[in-house]
N, C-alpha and C. Protein backbone atom coordinates (compact mmCIF):
# COMPACT_ATOMS: atom_id res chain seq x y z
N UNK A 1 54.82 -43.59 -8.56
CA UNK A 1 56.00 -43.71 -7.72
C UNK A 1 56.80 -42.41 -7.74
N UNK A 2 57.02 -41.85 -9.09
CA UNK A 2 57.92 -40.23 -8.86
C UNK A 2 57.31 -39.40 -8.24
N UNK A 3 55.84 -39.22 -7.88
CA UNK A 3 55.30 -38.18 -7.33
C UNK A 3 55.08 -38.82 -5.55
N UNK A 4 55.56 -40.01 -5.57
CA UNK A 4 55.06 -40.16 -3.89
C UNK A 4 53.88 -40.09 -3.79
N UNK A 5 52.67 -40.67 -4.60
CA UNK A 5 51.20 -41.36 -4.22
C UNK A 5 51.20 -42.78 -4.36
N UNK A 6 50.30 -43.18 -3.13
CA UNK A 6 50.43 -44.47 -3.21
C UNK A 6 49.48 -44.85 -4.20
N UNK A 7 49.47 -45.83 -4.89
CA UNK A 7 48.52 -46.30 -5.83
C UNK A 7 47.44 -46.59 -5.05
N UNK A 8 47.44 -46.77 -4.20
CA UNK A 8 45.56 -47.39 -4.04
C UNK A 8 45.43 -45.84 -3.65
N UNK A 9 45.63 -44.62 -3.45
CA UNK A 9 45.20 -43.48 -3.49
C UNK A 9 44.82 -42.76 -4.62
N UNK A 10 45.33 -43.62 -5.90
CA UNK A 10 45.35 -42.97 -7.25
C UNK A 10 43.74 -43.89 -7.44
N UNK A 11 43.98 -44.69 -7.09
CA UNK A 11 42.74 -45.81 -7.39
C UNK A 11 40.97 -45.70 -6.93
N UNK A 12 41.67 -44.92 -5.53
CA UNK A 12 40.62 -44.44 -4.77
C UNK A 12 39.73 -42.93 -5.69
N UNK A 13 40.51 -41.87 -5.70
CA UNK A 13 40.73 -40.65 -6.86
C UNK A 13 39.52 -40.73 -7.75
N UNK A 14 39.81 -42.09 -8.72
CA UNK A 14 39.55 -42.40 -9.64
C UNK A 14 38.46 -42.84 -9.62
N UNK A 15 38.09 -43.99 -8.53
CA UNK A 15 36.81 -44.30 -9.16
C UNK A 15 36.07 -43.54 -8.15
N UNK A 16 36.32 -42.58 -7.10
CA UNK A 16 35.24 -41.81 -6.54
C UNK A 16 34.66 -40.90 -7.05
N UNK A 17 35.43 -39.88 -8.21
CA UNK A 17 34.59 -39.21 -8.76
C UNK A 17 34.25 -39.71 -10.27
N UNK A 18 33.19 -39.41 -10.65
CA UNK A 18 32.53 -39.62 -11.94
C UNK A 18 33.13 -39.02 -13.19
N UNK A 19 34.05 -37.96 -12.96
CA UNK A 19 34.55 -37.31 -14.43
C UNK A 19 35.44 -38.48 -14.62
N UNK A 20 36.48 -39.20 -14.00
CA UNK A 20 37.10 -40.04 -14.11
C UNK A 20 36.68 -41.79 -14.57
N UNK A 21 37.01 -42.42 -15.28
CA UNK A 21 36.84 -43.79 -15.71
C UNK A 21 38.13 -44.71 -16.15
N UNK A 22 37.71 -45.54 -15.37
CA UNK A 22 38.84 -47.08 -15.57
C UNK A 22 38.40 -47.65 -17.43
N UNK A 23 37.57 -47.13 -16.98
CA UNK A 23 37.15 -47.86 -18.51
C UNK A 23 36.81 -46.99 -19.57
N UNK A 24 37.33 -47.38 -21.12
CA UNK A 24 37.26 -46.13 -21.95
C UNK A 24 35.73 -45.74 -22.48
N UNK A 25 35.91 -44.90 -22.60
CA UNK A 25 34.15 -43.97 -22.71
C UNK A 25 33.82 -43.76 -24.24
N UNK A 26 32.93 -43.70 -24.85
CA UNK A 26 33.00 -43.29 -26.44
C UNK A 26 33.38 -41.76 -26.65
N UNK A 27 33.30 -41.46 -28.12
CA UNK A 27 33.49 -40.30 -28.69
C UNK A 27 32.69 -39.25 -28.17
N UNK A 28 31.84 -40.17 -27.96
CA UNK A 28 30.47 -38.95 -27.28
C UNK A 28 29.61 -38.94 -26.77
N UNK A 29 29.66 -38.28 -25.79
CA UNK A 29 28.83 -38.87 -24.43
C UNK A 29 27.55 -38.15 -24.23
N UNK A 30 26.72 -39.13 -24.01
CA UNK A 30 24.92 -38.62 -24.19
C UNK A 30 24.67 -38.82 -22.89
N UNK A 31 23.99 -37.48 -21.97
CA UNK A 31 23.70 -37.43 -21.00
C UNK A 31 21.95 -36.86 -21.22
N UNK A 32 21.15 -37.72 -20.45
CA UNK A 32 19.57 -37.52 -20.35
C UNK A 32 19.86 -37.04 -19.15
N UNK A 33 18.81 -35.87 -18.85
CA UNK A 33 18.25 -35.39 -17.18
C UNK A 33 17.32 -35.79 -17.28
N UNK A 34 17.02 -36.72 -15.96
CA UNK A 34 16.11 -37.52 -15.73
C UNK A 34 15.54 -36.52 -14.48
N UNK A 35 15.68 -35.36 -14.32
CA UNK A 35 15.07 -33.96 -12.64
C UNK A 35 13.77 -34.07 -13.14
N UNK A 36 12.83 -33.68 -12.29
CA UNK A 36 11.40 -33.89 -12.30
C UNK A 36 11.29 -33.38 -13.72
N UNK A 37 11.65 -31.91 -13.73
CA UNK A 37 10.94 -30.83 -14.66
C UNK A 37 11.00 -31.83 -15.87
N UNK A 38 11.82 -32.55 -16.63
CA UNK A 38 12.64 -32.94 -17.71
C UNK A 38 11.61 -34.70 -17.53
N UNK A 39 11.35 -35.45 -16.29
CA UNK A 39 11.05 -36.56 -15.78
C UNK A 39 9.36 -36.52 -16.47
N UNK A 40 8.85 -35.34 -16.17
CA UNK A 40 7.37 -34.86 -16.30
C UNK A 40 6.81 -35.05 -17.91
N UNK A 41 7.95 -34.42 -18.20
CA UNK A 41 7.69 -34.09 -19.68
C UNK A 41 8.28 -34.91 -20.64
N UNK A 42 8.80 -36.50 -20.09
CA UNK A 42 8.68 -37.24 -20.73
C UNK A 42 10.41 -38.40 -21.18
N UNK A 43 11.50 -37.83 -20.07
CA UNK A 43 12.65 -38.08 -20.06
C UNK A 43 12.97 -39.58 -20.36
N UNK A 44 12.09 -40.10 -19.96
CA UNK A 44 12.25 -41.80 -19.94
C UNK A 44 11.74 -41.94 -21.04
N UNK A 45 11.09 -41.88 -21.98
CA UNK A 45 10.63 -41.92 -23.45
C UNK A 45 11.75 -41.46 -24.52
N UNK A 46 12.04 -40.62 -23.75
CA UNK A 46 14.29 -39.77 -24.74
C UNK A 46 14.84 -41.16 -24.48
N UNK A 47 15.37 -41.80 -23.15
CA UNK A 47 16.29 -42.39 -22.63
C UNK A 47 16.22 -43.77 -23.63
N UNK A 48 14.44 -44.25 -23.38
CA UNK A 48 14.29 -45.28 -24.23
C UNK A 48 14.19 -45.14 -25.87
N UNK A 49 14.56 -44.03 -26.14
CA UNK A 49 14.50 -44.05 -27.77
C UNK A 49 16.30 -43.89 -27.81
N UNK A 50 16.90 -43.26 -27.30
CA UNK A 50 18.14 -43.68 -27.09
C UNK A 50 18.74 -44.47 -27.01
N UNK A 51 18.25 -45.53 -25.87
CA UNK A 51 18.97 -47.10 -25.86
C UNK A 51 18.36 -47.30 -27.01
N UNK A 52 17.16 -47.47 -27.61
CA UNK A 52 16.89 -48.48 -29.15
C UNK A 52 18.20 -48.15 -30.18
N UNK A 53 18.21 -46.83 -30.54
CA UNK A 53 18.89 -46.53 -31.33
C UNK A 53 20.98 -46.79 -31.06
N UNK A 54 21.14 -46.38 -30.23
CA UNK A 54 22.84 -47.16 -29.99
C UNK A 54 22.85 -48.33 -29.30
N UNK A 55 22.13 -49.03 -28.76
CA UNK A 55 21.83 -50.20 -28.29
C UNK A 55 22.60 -50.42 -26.98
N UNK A 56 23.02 -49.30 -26.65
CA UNK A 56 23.43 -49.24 -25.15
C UNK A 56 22.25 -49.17 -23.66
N UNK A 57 22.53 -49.33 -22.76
CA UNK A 57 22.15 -48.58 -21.29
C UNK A 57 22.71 -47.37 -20.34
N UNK A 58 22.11 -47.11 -19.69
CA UNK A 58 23.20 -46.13 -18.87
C UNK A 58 23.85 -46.65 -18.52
N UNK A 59 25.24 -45.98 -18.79
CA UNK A 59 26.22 -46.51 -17.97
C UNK A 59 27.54 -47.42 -18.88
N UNK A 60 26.95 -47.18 -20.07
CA UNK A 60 27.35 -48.04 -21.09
C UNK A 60 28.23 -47.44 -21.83
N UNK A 61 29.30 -47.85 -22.77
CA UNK A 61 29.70 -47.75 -24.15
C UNK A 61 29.17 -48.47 -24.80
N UNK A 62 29.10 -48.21 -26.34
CA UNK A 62 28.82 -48.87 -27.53
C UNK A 62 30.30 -49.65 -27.57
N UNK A 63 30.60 -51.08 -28.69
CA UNK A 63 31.51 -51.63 -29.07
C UNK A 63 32.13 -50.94 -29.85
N UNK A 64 31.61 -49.77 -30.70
CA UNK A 64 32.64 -48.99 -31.36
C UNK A 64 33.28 -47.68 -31.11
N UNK A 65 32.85 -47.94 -29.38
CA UNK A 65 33.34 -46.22 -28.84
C UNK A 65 33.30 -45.52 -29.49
N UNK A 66 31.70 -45.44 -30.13
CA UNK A 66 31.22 -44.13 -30.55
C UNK A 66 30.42 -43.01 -29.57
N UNK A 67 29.69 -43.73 -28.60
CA UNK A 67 28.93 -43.05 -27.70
C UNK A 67 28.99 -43.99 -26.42
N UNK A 68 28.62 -43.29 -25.04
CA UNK A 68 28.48 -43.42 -23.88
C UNK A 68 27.52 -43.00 -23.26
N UNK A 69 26.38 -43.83 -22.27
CA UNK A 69 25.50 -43.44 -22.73
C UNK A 69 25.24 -42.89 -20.79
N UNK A 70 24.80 -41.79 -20.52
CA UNK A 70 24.72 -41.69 -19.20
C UNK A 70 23.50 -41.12 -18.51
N UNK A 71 22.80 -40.95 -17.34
CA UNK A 71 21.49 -40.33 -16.90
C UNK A 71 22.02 -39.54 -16.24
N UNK A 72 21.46 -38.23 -15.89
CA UNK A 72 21.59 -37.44 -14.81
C UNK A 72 20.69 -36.48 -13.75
N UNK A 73 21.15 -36.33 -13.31
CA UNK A 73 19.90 -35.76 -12.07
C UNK A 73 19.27 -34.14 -12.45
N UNK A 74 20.09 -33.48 -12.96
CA UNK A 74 19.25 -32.61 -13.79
C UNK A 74 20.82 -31.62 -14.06
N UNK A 75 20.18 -31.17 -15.59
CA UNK A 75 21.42 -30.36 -16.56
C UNK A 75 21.51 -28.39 -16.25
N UNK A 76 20.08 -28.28 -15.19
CA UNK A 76 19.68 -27.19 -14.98
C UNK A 76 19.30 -26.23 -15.80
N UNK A 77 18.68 -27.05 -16.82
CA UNK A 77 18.06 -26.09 -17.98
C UNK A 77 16.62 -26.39 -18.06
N UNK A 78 15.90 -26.58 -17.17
CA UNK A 78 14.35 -27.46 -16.68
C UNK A 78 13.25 -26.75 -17.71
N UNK A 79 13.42 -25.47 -18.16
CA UNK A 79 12.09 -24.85 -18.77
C UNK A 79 12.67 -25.86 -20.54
N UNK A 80 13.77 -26.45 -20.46
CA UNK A 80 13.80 -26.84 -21.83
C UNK A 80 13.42 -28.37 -21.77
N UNK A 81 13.15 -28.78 -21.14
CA UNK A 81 12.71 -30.02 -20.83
C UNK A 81 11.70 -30.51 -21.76
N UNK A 82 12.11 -31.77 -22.05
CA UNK A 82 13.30 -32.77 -21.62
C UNK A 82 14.34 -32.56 -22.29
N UNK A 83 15.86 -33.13 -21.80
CA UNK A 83 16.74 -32.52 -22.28
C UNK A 83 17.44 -33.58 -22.67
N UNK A 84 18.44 -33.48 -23.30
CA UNK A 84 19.64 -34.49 -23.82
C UNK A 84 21.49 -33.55 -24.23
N UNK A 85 22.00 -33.91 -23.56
CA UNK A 85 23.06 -33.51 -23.81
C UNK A 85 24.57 -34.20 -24.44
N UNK A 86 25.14 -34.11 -25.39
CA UNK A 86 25.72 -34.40 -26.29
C UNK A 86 27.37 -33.61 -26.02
N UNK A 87 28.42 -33.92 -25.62
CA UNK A 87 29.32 -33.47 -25.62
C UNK A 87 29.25 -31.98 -25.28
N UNK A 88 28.21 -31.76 -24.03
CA UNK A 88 28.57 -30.52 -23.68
C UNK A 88 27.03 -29.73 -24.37
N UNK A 89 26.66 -29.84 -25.82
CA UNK A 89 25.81 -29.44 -26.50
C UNK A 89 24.59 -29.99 -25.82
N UNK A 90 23.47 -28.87 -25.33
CA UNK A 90 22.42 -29.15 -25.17
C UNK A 90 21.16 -28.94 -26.09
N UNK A 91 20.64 -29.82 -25.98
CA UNK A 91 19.01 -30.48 -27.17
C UNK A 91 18.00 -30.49 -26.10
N UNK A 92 17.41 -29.41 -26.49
CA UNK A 92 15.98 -29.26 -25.48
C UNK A 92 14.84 -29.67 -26.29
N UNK A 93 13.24 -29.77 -25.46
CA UNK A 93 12.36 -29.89 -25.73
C UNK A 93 12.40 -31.00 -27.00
N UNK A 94 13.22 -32.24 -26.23
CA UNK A 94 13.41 -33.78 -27.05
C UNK A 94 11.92 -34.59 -27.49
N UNK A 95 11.86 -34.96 -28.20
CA UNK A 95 11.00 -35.80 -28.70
C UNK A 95 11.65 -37.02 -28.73
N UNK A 96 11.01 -38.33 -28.95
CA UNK A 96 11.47 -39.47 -29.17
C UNK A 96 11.76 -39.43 -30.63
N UNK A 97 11.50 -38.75 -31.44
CA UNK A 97 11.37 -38.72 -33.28
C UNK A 97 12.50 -37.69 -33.17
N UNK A 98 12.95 -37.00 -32.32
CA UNK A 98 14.00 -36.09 -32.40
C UNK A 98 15.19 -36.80 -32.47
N UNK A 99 15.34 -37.53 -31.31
CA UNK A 99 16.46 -38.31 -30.84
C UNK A 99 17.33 -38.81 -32.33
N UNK A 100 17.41 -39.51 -33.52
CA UNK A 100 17.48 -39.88 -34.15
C UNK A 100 18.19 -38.72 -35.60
N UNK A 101 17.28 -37.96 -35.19
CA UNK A 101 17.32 -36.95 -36.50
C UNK A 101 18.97 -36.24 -35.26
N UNK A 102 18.80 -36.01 -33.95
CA UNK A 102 19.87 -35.08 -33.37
C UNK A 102 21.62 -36.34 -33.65
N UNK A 103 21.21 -37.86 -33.36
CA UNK A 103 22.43 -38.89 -33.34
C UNK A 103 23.16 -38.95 -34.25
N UNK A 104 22.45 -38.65 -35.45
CA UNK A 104 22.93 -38.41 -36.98
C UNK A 104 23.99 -37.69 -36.87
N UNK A 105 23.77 -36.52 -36.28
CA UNK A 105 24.94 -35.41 -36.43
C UNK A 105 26.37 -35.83 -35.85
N UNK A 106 26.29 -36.99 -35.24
CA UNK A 106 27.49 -37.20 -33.85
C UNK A 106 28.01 -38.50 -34.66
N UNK A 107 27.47 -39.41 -35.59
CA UNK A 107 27.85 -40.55 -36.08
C UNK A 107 28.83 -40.93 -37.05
């Protein structure tokens, strides 16, 4: 109201772009590139050793807003593929046996 936006404009804002969320996100947000280069070499094998281990989906928080768990179309780092990204921090050339040994560090 002090700035003169109408709320359903603040509302609109909000959920159109993706940096923004109605809903609270964890401590730390795990983004898989799922882009061919990263897709090829095995991205969905990261994604699914990921959900085992925080027991989330994309798209998800954990109950202890520790992590958030998200996919993306590619991180543009393709020769490191597959990738996983962690608060900004990128983890190339992921293994599913990696995943685990990298979550440790964030827990």
């Amino acid at each position: 109201e002090k700035l003169g936006v109408p709320k359903a404009r603040i509302q609109h804002v909000a959920t159109f772009y993706k940096a923004f969320s109605l809903v609270p996100k964890g401590k730390h947000e795990i983004h898989i590139c799922m882009g061919t280069a990263c897709h090829v070499r095995g991205a969905t094998r990261i994604l699914d050793a990921v959900q085992e281990r925080t027991g989330i989906k994309p798209g998800e928080t954990d109950l202890d807003l520790k992590f958030t768990l998200q996919t993306v179309n590619c991180l543009g780092c393709c020769a490191l593929g597959p990738v996983m990204e962690i608060d900004g921090k990128t983890h190339g050339k992921m293994t599913p046996s990696k995943v685990a040994e990298v979550l440790k560090n964030y827990e």
